[in-house]
Protein backbone atom coordinates (compact mmCIF):
# COMPACT_ATOMS: atom_id res chain seq x y z
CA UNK A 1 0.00 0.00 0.00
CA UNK A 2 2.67 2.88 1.04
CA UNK A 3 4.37 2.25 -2.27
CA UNK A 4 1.32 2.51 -4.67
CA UNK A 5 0.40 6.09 -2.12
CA UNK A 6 4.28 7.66 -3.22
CA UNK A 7 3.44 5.81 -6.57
CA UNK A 8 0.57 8.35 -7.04
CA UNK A 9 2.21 11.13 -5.62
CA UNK A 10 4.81 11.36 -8.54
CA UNK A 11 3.55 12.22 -12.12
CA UNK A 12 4.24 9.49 -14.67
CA UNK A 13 7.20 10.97 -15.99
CA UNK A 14 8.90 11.39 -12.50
CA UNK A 15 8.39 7.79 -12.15
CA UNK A 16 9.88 6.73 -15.43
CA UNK A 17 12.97 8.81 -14.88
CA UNK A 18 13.35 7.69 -11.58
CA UNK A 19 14.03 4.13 -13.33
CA UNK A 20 16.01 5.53 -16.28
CA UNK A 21 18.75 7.12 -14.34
CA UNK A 22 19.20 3.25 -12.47
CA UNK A 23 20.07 2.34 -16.37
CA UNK A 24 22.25 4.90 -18.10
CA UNK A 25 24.47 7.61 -17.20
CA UNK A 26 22.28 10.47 -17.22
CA UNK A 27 21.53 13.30 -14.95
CA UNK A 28 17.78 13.33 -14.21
CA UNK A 29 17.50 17.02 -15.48
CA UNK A 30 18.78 15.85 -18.69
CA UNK A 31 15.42 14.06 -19.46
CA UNK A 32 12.81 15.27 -21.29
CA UNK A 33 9.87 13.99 -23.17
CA UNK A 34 11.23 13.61 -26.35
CA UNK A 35 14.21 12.35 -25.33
CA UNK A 36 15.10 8.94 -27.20
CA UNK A 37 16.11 5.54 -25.35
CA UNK A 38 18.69 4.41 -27.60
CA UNK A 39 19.97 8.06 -29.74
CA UNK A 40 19.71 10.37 -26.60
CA UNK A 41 20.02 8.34 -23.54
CA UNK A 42 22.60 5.78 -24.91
CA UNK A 43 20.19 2.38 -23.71
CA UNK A 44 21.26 -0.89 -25.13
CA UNK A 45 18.47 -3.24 -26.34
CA UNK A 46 19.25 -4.67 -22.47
CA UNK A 47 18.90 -2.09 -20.92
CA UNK A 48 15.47 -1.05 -22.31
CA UNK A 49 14.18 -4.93 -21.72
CA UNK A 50 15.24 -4.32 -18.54
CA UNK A 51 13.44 -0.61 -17.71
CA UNK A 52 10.07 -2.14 -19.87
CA UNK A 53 10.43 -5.08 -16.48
CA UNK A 54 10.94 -2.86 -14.09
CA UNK A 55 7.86 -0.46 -15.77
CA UNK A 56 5.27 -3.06 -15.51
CA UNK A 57 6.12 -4.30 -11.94
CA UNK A 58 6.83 -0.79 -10.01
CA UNK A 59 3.71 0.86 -12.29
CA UNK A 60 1.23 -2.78 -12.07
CA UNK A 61 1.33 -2.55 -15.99
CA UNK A 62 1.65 -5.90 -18.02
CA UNK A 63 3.62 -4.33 -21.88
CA UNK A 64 2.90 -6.80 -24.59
CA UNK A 65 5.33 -7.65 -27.37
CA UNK A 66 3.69 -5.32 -29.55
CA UNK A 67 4.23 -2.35 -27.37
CA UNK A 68 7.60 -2.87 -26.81
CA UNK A 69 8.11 -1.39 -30.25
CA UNK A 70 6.08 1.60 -30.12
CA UNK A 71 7.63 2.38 -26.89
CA UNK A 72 10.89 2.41 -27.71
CA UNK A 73 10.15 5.82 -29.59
CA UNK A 74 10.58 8.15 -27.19
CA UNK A 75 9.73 8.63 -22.94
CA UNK A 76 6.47 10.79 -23.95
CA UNK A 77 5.21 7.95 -25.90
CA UNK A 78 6.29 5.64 -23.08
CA UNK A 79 4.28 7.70 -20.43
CA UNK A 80 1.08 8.03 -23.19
CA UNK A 81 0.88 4.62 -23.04
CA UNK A 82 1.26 3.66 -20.21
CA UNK A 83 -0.58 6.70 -18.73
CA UNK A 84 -3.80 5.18 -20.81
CA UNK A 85 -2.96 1.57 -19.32
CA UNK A 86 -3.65 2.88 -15.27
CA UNK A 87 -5.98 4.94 -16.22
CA UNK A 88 -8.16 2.29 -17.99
CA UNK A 89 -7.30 -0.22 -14.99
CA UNK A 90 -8.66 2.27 -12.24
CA UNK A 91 -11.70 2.78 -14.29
CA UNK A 92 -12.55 -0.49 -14.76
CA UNK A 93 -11.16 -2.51 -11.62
């Protein structure tokens, strides 16, 4: 319970940078929206597997295969999506 309470006290995007600085060298402040995985923030193919595992158990999110792709665009489209996943679960749960 006290994790899902500081879960919804930090916007999507905190959340997701939170994780990506655990992955690459990058300061925090250095993120923004349309920053790329792989171009900007220097992931490997690992390393993104890796965030996309930590994404669905820290935000209660299952990513299928075919979202893995789309994600991998950029950390807006990353938060879109899975910013539309909780909010469909919380409306229908």
């Amino acid at each position: 319970m006290k994790r899902n309470a500081e879960r919804m006290e930090l916007t999507m995007f905190d959340q997701l940078t939170d994780m990506i600085v655990n992955y690459v060298e990058v300061k925090k402040e250095d993120i923004r929206p349309e920053s790329r995985f792989i171009e900007d923030l220097g992931f490997t193919s690992f390393d993104f597997m890796s965030l996309l595992g930590e994404a669905e158990d820290v935000l209660d999110v299952e990513i299928n295969q075919e979202l893995h792709r789309l994600l991998r665009k950029n950390i807006a489209e990353m938060n879109k999506v899975i910013g539309s996943m909780e909010k469909y679960v919380a409306e229908n749960m």
